[in-house]
Protein backbone atom coordinates (compact mmCIF):
# COMPACT_ATOMS: atom_id res chain seq x y z
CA UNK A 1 161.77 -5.08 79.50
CA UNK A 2 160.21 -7.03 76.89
CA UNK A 3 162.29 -9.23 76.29
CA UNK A 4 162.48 -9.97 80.07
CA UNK A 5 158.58 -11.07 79.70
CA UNK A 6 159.40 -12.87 76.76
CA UNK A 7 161.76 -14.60 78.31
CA UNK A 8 159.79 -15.02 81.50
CA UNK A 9 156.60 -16.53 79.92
CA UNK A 10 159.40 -18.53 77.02
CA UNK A 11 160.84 -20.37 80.35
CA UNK A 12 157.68 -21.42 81.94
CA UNK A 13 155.55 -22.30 78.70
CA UNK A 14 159.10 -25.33 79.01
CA UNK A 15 158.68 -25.73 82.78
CA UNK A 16 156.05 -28.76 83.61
CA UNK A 17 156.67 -28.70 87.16
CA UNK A 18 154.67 -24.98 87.18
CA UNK A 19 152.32 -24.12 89.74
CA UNK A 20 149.00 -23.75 89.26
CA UNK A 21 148.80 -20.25 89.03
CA UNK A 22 151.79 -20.25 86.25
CA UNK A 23 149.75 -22.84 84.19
CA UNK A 24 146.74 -20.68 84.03
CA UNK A 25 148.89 -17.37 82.76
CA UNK A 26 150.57 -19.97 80.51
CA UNK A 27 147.30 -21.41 79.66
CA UNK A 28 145.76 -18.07 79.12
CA UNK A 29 148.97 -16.90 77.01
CA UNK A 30 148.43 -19.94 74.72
CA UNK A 31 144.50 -19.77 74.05
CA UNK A 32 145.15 -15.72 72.92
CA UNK A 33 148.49 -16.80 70.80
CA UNK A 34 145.62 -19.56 68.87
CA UNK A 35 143.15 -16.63 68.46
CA UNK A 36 145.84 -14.29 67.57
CA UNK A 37 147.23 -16.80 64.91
CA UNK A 38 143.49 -17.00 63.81
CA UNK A 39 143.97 -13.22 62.95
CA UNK A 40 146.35 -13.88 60.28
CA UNK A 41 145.23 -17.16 59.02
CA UNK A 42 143.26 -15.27 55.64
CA UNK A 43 146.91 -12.73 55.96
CA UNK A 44 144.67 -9.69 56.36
CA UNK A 45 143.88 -8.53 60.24
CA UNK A 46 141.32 -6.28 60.38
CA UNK A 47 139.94 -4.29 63.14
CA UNK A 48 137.35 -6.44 63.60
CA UNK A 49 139.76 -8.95 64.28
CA UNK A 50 141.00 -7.45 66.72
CA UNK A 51 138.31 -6.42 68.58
CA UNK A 52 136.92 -9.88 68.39
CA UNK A 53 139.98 -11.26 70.10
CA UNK A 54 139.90 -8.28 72.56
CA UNK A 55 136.05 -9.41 73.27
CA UNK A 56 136.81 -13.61 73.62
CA UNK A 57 139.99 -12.90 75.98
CA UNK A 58 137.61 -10.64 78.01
CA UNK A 59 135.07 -12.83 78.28
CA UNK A 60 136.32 -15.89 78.73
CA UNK A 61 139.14 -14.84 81.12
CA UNK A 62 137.22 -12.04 82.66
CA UNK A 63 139.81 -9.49 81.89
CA UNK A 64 139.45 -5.76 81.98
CA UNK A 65 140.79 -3.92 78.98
CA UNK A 66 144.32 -3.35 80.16
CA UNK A 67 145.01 -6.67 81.07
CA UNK A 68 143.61 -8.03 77.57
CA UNK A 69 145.50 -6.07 75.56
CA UNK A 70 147.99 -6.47 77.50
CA UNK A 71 148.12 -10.50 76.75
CA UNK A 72 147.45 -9.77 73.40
CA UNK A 73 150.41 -7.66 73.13
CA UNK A 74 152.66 -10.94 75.00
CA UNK A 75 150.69 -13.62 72.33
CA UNK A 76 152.10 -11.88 69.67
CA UNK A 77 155.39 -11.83 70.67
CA UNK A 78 154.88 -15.46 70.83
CA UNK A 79 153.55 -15.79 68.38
CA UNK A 80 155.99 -14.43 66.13
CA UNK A 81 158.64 -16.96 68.15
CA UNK A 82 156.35 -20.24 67.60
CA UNK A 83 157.35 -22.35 65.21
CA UNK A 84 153.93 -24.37 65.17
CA UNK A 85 150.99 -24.26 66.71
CA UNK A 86 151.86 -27.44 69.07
CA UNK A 87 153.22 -25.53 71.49
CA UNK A 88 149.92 -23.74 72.14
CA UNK A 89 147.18 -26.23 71.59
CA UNK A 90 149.15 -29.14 74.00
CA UNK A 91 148.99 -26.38 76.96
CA UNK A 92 145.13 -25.56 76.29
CA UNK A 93 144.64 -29.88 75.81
CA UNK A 94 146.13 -30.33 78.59
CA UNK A 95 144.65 -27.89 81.33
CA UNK A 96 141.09 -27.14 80.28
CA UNK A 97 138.52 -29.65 80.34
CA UNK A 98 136.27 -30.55 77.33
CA UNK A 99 133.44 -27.65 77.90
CA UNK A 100 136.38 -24.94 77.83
CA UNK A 101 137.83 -26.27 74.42
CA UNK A 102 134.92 -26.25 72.71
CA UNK A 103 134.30 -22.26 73.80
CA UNK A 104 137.60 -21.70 72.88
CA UNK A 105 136.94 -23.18 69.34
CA UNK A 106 134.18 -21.18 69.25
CA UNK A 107 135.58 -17.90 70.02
CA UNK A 108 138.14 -19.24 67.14
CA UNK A 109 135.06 -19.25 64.97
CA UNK A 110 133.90 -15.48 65.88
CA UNK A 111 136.88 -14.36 64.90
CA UNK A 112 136.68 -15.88 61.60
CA UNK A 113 133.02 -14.48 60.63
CA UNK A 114 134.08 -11.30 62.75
CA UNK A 115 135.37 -9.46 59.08
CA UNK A 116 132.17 -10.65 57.08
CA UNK A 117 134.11 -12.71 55.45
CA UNK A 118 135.06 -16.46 56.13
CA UNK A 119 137.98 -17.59 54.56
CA UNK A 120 138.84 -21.12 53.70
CA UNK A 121 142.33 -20.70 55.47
CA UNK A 122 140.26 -19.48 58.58
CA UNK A 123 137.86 -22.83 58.37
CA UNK A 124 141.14 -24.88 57.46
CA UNK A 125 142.85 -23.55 61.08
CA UNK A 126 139.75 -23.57 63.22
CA UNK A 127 139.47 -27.09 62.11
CA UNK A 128 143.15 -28.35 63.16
CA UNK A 129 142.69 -27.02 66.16
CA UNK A 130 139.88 -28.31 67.30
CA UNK A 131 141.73 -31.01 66.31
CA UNK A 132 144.62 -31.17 68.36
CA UNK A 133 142.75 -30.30 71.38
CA UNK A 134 140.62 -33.08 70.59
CA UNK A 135 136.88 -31.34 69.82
CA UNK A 136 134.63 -34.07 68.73
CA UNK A 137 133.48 -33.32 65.32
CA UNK A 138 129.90 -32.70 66.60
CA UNK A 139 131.07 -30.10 68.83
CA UNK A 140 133.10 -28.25 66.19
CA UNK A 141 129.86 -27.82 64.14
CA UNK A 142 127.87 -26.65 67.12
CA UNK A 143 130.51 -24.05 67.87
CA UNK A 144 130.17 -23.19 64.34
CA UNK A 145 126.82 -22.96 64.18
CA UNK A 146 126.67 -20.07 67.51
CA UNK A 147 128.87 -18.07 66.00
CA UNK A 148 127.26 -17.72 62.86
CA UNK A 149 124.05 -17.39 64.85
CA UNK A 150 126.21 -14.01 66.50
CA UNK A 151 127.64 -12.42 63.80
């Protein structure tokens, strides 16, 4: 069974032709694989990791528990498959507009302070992402700046 939903969500993360509905679960699948990988960018997840990953997916997908952990549980699959972070950031680029990216970088950055404790591996990740989805450096300090203002 899993590996049928691997395989499922593997085939059209590849498939450009997708419908719009299919690029929003891929889209959606790709934004919690970046805050997943953010997770394990200082090699220690922590419960307050996860439960700040739980919180973004909710709120910026408007999911109920079930289906949040639920594409948690998927991201991780992927991202144990990825082999870079490419894959993710293109699809998240390419279908969300500028005001989306810079939440989602954001929400990268509550995860970071989410343990207390910012890492420079954390700052280091959040910062090539923002990056390849093309957050104007003004932005990224902005986003910064409300999630320190939250934690």
């Amino acid at each position: 069974m899993l590996r049928a939903i691997r395989d499922f969500f593997r085939s059209h993360l590849a498939d450009d032709k997708a419908t719009q509905p299919d690029v929003e679960q891929r889209t959606r699948l790709a934004t919690a694989a970046l805050l997943i990988e953010m997770t394990r960018a200082d090699r220690q997840v922590t419960e307050a990791e996860r439960q700040a990953v739980d919180a973004a997916l909710r709120e910026v997908f408007a999911l109920g528990t079930g289906e949040a952990a639920e594409l948690v549980r998927l991201a991780e699959l992927e991202v144990k498959q990825a082999s870079s972070l490419f894959q993710f950031t293109h699809l998240v680029d390419k279908a969300y507009p500028m005001e989306r990216k810079i939440h989602i970088v954001e929400l990268l950055w509550r995860v970071a302070y989410s343990d207390s404790c910012k890492d420079h591996h954390e700052e280091h990740l959040v910062r090539k992402i923002a990056d390849l989805l093309h957050v104007p450096h003004s932005a990224f300090i902005l986003a910064r700046h409300r999630a320190e203002e939250r934690k």
